[in-house]
PDB file of N, CA and C in Angstrom:
ATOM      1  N   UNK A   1     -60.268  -0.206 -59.101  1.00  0.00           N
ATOM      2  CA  UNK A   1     -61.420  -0.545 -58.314  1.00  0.00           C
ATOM      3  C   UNK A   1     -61.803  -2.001 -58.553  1.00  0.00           C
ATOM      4  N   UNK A   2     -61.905  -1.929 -59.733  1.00  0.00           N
ATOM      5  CA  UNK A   2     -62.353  -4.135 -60.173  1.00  0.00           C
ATOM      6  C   UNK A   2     -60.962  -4.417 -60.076  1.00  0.00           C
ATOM      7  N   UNK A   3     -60.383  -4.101 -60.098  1.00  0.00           N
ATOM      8  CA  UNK A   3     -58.996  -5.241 -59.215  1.00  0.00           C
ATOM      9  C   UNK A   3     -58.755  -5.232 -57.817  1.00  0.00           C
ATOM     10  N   UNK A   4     -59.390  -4.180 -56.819  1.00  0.00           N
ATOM     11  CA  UNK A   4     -59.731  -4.350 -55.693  1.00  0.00           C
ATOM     12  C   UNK A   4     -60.515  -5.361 -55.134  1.00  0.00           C
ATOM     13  N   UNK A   5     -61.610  -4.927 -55.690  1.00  0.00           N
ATOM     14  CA  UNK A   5     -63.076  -5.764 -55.143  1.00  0.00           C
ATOM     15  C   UNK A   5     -62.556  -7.504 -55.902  1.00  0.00           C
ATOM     16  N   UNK A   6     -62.003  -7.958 -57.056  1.00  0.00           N
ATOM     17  CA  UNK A   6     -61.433  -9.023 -57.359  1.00  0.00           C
ATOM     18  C   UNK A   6     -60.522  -9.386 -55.832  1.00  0.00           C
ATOM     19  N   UNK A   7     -59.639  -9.370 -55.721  1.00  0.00           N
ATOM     20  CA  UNK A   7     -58.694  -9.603 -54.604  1.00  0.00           C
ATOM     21  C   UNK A   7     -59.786  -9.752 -53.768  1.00  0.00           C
ATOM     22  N   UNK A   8     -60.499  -8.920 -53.049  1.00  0.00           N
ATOM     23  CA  UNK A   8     -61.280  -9.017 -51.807  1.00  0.00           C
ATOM     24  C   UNK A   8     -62.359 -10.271 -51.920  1.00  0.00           C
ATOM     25  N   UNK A   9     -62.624 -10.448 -53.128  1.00  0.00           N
ATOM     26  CA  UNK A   9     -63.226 -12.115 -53.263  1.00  0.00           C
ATOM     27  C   UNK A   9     -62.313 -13.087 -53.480  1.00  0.00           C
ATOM     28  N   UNK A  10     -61.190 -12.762 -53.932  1.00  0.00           N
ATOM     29  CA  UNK A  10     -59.958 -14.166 -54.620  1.00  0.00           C
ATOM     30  C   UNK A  10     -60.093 -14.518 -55.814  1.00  0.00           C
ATOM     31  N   UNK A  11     -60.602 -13.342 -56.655  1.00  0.00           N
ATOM     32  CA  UNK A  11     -61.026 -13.784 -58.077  1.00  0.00           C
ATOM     33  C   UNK A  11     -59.925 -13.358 -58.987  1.00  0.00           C
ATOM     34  N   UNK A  12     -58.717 -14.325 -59.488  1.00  0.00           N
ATOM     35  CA  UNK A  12     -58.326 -14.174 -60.648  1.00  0.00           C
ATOM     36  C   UNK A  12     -56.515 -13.627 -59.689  1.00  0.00           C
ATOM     37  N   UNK A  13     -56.350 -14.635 -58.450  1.00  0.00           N
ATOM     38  CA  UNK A  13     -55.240 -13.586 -57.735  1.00  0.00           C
ATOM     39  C   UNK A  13     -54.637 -15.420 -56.850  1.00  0.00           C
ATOM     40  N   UNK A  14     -53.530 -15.054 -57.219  1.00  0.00           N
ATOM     41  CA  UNK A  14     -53.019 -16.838 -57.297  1.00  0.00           C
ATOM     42  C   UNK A  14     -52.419 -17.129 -55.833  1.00  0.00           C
ATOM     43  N   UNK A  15     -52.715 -18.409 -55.111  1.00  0.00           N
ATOM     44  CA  UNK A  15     -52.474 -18.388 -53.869  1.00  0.00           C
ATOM     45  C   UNK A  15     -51.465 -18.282 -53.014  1.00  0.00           C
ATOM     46  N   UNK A  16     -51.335 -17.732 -52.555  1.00  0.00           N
ATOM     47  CA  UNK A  16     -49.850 -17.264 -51.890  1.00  0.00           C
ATOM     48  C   UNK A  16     -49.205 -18.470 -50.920  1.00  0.00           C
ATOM     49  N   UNK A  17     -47.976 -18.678 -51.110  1.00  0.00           N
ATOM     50  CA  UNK A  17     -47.196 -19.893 -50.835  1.00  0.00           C
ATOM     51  C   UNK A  17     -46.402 -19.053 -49.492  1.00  0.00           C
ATOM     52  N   UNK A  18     -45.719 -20.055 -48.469  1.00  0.00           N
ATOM     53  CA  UNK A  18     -44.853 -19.463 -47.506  1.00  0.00           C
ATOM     54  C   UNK A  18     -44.056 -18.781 -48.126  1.00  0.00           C
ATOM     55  N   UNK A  19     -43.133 -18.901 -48.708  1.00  0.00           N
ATOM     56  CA  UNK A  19     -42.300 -17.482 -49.678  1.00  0.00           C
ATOM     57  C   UNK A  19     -42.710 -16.484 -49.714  1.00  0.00           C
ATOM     58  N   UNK A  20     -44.076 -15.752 -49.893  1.00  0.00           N
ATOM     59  CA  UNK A  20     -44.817 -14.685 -50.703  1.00  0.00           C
ATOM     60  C   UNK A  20     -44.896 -13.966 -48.650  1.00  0.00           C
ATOM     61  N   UNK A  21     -44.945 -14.768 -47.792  1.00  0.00           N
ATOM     62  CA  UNK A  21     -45.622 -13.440 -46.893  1.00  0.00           C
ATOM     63  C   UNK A  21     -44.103 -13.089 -45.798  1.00  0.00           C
ATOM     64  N   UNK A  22     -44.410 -12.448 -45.184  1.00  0.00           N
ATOM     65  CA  UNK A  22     -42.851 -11.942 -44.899  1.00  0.00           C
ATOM     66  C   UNK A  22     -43.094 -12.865 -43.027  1.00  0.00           C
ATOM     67  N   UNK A  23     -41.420 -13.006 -43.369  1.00  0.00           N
ATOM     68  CA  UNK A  23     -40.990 -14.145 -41.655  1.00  0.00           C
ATOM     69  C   UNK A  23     -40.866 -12.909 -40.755  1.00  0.00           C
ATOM     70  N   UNK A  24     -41.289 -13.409 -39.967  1.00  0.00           N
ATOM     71  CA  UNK A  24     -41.543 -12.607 -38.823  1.00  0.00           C
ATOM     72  C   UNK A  24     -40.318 -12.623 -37.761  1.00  0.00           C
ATOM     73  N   UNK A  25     -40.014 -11.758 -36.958  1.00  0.00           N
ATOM     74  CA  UNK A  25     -38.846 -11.325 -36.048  1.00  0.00           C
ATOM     75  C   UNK A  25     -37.865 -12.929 -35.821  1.00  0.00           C
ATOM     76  N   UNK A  26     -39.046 -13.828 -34.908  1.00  0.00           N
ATOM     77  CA  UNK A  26     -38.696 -14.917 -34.507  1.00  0.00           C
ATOM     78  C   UNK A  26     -38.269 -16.006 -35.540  1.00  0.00           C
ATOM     79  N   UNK A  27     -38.894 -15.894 -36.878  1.00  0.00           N
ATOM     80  CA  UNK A  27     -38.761 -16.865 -37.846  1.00  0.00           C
ATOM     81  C   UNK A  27     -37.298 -16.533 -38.897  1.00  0.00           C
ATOM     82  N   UNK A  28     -37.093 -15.252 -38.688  1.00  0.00           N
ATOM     83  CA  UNK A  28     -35.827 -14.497 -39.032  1.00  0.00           C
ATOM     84  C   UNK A  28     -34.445 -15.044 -38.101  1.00  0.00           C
ATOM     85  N   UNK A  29     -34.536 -15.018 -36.815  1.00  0.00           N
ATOM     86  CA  UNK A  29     -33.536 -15.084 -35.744  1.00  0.00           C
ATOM     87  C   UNK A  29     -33.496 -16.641 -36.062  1.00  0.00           C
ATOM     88  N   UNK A  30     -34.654 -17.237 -36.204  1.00  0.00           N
ATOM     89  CA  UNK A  30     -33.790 -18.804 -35.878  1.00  0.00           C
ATOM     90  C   UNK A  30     -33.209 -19.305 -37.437  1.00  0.00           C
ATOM     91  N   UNK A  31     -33.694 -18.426 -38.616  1.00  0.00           N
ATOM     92  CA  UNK A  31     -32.439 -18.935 -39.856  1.00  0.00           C
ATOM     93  C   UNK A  31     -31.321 -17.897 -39.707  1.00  0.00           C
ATOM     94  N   UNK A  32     -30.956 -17.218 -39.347  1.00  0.00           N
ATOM     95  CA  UNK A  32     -30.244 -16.480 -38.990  1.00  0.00           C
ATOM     96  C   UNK A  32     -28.929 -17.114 -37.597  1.00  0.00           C
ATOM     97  N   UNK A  33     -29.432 -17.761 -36.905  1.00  0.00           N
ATOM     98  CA  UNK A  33     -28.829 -18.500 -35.979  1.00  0.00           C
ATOM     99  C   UNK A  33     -28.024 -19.826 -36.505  1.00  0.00           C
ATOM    100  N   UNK A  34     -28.938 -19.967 -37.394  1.00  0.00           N
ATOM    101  CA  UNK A  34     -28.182 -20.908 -38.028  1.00  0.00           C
ATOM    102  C   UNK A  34     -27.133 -21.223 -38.909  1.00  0.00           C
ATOM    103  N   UNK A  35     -27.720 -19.840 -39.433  1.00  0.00           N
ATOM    104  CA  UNK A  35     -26.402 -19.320 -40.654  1.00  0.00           C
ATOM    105  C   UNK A  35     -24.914 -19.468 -39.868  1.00  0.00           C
ATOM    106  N   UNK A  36     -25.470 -18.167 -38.546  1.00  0.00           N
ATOM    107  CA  UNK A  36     -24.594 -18.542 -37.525  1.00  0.00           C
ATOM    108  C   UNK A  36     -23.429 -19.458 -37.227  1.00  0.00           C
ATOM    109  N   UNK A  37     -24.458 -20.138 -36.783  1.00  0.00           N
ATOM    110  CA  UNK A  37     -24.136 -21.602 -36.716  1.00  0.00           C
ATOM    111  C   UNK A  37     -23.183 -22.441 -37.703  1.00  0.00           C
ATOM    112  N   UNK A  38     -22.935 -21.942 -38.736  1.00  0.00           N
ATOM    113  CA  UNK A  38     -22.054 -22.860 -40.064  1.00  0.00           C
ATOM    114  C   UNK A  38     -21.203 -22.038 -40.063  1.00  0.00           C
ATOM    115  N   UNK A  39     -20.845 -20.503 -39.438  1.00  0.00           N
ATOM    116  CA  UNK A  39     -19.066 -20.022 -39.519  1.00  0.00           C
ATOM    117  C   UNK A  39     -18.406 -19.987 -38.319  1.00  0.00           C
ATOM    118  N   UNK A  40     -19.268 -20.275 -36.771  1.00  0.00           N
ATOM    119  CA  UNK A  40     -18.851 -19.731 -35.508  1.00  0.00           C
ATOM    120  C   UNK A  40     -17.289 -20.044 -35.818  1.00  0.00           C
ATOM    121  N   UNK A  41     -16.937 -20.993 -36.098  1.00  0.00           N
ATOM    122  CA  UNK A  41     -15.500 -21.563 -35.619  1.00  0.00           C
ATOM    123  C   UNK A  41     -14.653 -20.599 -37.077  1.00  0.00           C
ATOM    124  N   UNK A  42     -15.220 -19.810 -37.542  1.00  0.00           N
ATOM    125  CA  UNK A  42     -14.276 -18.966 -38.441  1.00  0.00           C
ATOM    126  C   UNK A  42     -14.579 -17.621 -37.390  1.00  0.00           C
ATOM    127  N   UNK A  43     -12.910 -17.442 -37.490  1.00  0.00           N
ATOM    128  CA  UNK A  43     -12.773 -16.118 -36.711  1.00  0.00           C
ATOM    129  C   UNK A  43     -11.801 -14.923 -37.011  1.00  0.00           C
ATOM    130  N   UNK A  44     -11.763 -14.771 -38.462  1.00  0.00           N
ATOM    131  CA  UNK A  44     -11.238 -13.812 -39.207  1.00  0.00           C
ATOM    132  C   UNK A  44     -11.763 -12.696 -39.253  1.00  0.00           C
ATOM    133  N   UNK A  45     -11.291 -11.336 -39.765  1.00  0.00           N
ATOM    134  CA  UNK A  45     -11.880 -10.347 -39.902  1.00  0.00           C
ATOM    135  C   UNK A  45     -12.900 -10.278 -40.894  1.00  0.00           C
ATOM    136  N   UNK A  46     -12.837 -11.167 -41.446  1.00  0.00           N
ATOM    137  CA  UNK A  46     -13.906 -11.392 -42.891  1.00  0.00           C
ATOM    138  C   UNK A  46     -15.189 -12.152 -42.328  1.00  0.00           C
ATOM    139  N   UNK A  47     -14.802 -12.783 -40.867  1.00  0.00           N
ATOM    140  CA  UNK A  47     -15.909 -13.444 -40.569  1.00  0.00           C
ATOM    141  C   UNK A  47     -16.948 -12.481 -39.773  1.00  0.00           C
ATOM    142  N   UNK A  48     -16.003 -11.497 -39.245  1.00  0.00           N
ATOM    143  CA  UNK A  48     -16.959 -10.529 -37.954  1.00  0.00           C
ATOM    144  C   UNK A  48     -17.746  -9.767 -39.534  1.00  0.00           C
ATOM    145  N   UNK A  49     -17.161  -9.403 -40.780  1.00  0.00           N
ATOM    146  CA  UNK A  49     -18.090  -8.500 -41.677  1.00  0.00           C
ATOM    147  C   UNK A  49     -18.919  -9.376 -41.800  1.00  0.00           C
ATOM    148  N   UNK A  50     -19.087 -10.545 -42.000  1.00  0.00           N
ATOM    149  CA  UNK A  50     -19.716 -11.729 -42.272  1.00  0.00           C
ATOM    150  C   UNK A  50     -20.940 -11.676 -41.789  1.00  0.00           C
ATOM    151  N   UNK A  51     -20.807 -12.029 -40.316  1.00  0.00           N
ATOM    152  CA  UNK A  51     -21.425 -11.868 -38.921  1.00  0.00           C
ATOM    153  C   UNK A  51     -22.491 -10.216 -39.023  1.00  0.00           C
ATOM    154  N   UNK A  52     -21.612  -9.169 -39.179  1.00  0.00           N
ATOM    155  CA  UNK A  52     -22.387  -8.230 -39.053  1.00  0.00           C
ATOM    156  C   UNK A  52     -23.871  -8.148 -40.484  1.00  0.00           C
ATOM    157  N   UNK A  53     -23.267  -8.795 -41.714  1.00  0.00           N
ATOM    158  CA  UNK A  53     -24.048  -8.538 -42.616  1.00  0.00           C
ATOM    159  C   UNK A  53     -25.412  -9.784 -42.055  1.00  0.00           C
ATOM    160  N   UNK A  54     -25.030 -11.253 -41.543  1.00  0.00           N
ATOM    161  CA  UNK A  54     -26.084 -11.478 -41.787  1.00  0.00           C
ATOM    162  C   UNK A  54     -27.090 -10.964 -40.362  1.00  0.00           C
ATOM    163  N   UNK A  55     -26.430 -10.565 -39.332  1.00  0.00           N
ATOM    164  CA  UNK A  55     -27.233  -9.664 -38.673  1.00  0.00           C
ATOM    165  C   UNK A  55     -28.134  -8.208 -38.857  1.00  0.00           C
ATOM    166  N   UNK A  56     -27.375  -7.629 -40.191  1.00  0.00           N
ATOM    167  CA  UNK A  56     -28.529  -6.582 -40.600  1.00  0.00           C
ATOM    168  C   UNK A  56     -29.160  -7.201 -42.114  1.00  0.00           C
ATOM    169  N   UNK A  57     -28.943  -8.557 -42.495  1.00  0.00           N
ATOM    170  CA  UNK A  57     -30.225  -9.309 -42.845  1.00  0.00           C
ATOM    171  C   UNK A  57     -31.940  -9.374 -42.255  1.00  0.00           C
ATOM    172  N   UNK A  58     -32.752  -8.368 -43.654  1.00  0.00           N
ATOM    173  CA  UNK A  58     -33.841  -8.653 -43.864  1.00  0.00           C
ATOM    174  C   UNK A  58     -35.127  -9.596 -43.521  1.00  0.00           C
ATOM    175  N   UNK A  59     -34.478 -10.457 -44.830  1.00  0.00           N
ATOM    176  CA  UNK A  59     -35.144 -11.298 -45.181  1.00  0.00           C
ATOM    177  C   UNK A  59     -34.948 -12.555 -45.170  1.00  0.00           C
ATOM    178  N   UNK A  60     -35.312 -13.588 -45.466  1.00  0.00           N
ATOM    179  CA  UNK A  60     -35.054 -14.876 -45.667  1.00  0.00           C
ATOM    180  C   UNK A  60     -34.293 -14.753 -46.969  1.00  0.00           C
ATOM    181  N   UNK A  61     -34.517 -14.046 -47.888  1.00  0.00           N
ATOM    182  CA  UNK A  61     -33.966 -14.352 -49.242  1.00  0.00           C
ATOM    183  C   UNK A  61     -32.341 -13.616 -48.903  1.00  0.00           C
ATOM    184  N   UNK A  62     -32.257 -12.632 -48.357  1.00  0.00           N
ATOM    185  CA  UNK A  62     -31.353 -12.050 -47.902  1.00  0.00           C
ATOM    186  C   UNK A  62     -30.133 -13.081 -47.099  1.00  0.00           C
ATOM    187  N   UNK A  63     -31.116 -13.344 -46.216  1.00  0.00           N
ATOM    188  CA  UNK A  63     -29.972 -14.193 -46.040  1.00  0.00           C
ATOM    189  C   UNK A  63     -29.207 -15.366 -46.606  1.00  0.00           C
ATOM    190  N   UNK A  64     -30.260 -15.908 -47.381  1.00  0.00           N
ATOM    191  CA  UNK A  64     -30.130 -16.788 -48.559  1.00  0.00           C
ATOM    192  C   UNK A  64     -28.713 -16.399 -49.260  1.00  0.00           C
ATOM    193  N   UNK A  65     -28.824 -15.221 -49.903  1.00  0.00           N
ATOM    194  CA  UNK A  65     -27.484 -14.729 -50.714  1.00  0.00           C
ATOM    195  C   UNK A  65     -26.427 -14.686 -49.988  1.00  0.00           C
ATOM    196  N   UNK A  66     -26.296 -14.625 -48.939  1.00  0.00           N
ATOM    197  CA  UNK A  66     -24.875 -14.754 -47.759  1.00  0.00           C
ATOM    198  C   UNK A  66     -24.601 -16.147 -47.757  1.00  0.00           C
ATOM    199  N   UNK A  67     -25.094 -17.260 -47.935  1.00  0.00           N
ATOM    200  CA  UNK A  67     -24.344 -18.602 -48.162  1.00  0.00           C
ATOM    201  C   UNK A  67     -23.525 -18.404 -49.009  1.00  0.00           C
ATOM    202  N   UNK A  68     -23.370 -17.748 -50.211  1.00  0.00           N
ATOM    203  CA  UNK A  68     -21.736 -17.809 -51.242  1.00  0.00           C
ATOM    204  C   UNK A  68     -21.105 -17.222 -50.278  1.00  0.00           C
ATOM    205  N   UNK A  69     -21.231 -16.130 -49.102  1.00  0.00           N
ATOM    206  CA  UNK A  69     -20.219 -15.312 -48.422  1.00  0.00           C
ATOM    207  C   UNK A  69     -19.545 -16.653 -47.165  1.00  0.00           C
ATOM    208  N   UNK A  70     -20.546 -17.119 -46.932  1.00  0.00           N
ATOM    209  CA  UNK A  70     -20.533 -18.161 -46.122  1.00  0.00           C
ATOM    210  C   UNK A  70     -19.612 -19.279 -46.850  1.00  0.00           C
ATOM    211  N   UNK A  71     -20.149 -19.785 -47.872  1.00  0.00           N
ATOM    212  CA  UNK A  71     -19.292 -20.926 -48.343  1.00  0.00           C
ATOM    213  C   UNK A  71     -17.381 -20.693 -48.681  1.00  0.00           C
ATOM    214  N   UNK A  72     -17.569 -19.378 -48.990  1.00  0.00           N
ATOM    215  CA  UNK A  72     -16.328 -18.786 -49.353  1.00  0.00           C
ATOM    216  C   UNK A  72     -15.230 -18.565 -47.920  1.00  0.00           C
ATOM    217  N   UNK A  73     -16.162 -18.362 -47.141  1.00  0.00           N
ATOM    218  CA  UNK A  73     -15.336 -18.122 -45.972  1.00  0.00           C
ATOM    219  C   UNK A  73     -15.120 -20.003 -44.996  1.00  0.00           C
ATOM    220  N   UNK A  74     -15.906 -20.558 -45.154  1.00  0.00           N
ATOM    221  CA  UNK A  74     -15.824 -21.725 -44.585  1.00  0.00           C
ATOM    222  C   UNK A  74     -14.484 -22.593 -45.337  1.00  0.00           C
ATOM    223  N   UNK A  75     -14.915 -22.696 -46.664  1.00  0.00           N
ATOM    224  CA  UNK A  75     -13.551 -22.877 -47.668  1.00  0.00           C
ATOM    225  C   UNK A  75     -12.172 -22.412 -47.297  1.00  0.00           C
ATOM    226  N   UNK A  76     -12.004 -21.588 -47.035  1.00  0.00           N
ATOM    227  CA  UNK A  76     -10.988 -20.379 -46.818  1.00  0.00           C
ATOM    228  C   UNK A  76     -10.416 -21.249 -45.196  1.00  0.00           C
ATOM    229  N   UNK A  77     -11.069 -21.312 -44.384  1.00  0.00           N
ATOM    230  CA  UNK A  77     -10.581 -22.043 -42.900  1.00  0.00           C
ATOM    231  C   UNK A  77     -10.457 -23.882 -43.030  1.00  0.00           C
ATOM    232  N   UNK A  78     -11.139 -24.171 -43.474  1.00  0.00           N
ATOM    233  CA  UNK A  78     -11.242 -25.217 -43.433  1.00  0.00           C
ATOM    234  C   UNK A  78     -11.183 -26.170 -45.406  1.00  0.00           C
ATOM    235  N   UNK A  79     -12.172 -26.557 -45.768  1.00  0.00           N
ATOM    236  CA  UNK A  79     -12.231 -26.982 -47.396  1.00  0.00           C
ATOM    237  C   UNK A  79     -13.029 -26.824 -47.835  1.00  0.00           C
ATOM    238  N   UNK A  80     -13.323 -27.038 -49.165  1.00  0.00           N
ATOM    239  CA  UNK A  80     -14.194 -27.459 -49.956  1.00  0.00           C
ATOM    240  C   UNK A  80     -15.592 -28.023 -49.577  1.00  0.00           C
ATOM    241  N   UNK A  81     -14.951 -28.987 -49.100  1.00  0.00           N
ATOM    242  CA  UNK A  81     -16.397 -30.110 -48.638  1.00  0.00           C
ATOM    243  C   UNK A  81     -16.678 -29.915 -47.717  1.00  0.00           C
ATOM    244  N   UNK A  82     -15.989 -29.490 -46.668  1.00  0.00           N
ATOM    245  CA  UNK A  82     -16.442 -29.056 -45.137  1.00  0.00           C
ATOM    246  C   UNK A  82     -17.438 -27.577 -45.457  1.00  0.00           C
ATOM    247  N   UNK A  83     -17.305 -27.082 -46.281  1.00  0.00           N
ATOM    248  CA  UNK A  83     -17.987 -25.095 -46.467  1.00  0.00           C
ATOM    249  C   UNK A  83     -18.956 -26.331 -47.401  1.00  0.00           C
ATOM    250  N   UNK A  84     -19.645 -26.772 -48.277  1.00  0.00           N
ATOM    251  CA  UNK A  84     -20.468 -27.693 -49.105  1.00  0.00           C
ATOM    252  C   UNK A  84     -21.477 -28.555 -47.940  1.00  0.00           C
ATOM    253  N   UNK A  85     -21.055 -28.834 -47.566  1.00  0.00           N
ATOM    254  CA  UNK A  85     -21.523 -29.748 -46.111  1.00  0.00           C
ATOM    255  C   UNK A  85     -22.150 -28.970 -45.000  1.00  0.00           C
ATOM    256  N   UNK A  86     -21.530 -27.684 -44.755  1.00  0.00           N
ATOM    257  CA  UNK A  86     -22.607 -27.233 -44.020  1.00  0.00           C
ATOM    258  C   UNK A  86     -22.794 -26.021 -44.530  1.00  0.00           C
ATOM    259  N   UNK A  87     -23.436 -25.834 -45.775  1.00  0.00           N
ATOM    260  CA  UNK A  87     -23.815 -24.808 -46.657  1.00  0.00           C
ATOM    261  C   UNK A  87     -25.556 -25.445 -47.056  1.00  0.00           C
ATOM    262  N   UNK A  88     -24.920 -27.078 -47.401  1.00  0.00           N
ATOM    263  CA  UNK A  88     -26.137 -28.218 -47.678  1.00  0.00           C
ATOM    264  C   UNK A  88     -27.002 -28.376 -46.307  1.00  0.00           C
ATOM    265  N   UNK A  89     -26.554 -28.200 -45.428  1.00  0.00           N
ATOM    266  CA  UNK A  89     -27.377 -28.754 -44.141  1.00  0.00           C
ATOM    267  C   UNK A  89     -28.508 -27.111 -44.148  1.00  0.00           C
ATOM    268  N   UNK A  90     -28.034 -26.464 -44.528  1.00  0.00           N
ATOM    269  CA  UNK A  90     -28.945 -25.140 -44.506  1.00  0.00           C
ATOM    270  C   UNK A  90     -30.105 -25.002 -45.577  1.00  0.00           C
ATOM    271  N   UNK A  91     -30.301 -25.878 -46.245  1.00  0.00           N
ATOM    272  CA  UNK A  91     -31.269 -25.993 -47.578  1.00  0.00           C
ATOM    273  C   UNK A  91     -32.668 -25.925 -46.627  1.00  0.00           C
ATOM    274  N   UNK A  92     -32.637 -26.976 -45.370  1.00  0.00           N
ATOM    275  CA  UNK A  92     -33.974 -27.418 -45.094  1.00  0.00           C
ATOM    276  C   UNK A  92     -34.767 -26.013 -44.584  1.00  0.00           C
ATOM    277  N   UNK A  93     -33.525 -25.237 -43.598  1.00  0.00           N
ATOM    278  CA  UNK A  93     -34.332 -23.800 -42.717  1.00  0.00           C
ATOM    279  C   UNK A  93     -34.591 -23.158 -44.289  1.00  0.00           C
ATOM    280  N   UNK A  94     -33.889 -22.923 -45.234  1.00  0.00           N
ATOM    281  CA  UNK A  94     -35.227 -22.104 -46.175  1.00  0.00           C
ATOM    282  C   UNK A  94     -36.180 -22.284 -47.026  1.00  0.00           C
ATOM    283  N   UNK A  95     -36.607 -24.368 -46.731  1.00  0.00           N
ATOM    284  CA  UNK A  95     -37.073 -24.549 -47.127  1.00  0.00           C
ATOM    285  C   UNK A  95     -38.688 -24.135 -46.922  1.00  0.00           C
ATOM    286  N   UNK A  96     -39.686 -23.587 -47.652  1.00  0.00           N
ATOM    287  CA  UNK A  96     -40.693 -22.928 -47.526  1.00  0.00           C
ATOM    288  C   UNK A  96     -40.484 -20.865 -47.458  1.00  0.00           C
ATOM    289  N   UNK A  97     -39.211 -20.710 -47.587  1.00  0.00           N
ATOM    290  CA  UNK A  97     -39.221 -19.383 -47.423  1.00  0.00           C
ATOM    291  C   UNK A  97     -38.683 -18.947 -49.354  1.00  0.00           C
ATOM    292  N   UNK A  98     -38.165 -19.826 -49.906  1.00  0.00           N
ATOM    293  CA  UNK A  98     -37.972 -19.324 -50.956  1.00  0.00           C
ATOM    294  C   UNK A  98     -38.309 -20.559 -51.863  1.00  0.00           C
ATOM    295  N   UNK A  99     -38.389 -19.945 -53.368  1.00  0.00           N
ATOM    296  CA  UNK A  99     -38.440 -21.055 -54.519  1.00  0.00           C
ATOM    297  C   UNK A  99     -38.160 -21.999 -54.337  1.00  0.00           C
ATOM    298  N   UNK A 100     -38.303 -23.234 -54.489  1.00  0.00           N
ATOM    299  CA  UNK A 100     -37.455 -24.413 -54.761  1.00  0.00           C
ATOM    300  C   UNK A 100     -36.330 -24.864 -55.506  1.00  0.00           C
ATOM    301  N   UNK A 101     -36.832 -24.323 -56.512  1.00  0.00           N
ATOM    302  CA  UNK A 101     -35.630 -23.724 -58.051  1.00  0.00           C
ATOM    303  C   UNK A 101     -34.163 -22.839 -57.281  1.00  0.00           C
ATOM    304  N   UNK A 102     -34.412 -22.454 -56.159  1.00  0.00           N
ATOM    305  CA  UNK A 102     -33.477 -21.421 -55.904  1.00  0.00           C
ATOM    306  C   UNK A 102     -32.797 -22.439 -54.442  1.00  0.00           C
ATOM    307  N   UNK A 103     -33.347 -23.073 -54.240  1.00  0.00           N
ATOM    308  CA  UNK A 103     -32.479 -24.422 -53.191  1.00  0.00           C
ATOM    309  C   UNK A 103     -31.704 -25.342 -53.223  1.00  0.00           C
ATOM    310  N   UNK A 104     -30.630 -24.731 -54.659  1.00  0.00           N
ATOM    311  CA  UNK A 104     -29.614 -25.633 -54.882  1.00  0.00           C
ATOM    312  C   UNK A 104     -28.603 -26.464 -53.696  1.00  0.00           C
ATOM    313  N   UNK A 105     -28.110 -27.614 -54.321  1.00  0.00           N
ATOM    314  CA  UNK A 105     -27.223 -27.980 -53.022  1.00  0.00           C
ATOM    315  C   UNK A 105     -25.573 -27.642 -54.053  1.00  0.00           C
ATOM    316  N   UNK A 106     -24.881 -27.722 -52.783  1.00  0.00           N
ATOM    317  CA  UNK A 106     -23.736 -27.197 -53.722  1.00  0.00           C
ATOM    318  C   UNK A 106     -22.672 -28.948 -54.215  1.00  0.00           C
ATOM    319  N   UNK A 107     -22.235 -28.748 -54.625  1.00  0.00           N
ATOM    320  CA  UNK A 107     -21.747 -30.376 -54.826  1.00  0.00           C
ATOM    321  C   UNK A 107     -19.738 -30.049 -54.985  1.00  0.00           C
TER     322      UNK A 107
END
C-alpha cells in the first residue's frame, strides 16, 4: 500500500528513460526494417531463418541480440568489415531504446 501511494506521488521511484517503456507497433517496424535492411542482399537459407526471427521479434532489445545473427551472416556473404559496417550504422536506431553500455560498435 505505501509503495503504491509512493509511486502515485513519485516518491522514492527513479525516472524512467526511453528504454524502460515499451516501442510501440510503429517504433518496432521501423528498427526492424532496418535490421532488414543490413542482410536484404543475403539470400541463403540462414538468411530467410534470419528474416523470420527478426520478424517474430518483440522488442527492441530483442532485436538488438539478432545483430551477432546478423553480423555472422553478413560475414559469411560478403566480410568482416562489410557485416562491422553495417552492424555499426545500426547503433543510432537503438539508440534511446537500450543502455548505452550495451551499444557497442563492433571494430
Amino acid at each position: 500500500m505505501i509503495t503504491s501511494i509512493a509511486r502515485w506521488f513519485g516518491v522514492g521511484t527513479a525516472p524512467r528513460k526511453r528504454s524502460s517503456h515499451k516501442a510501440s507497433l510503429k517504433d518496432l517496424a521501423g528498427i526492424r526494417n532496418h535490421l532488414l535492411q543490413a542482410i536484404e542482399d543475403c539470400l541463403d537459407q540462414q538468411a530467410l531463418r534470419l528474416r523470420q526471427k527478426i520478424e517474430s521479434a518483440r522488442t527492441p532489445q530483442e532485436l538488438w541480440m539478432l545483430r551477432n545473427d546478423a553480423f555472422q551472416l553478413i560475414s559469411q556473404q560478403h566480410n568482416q568489415s562489410v557485416a562491422a559496417e553495417r552492424i555499426n550504422a545500426l547503433i543510432q536506431i537503438f539508440e534511446g531504446w537500450l543502455e548505452p553500455k550495451q551499444l557497442v560498435r563492433i571494430k
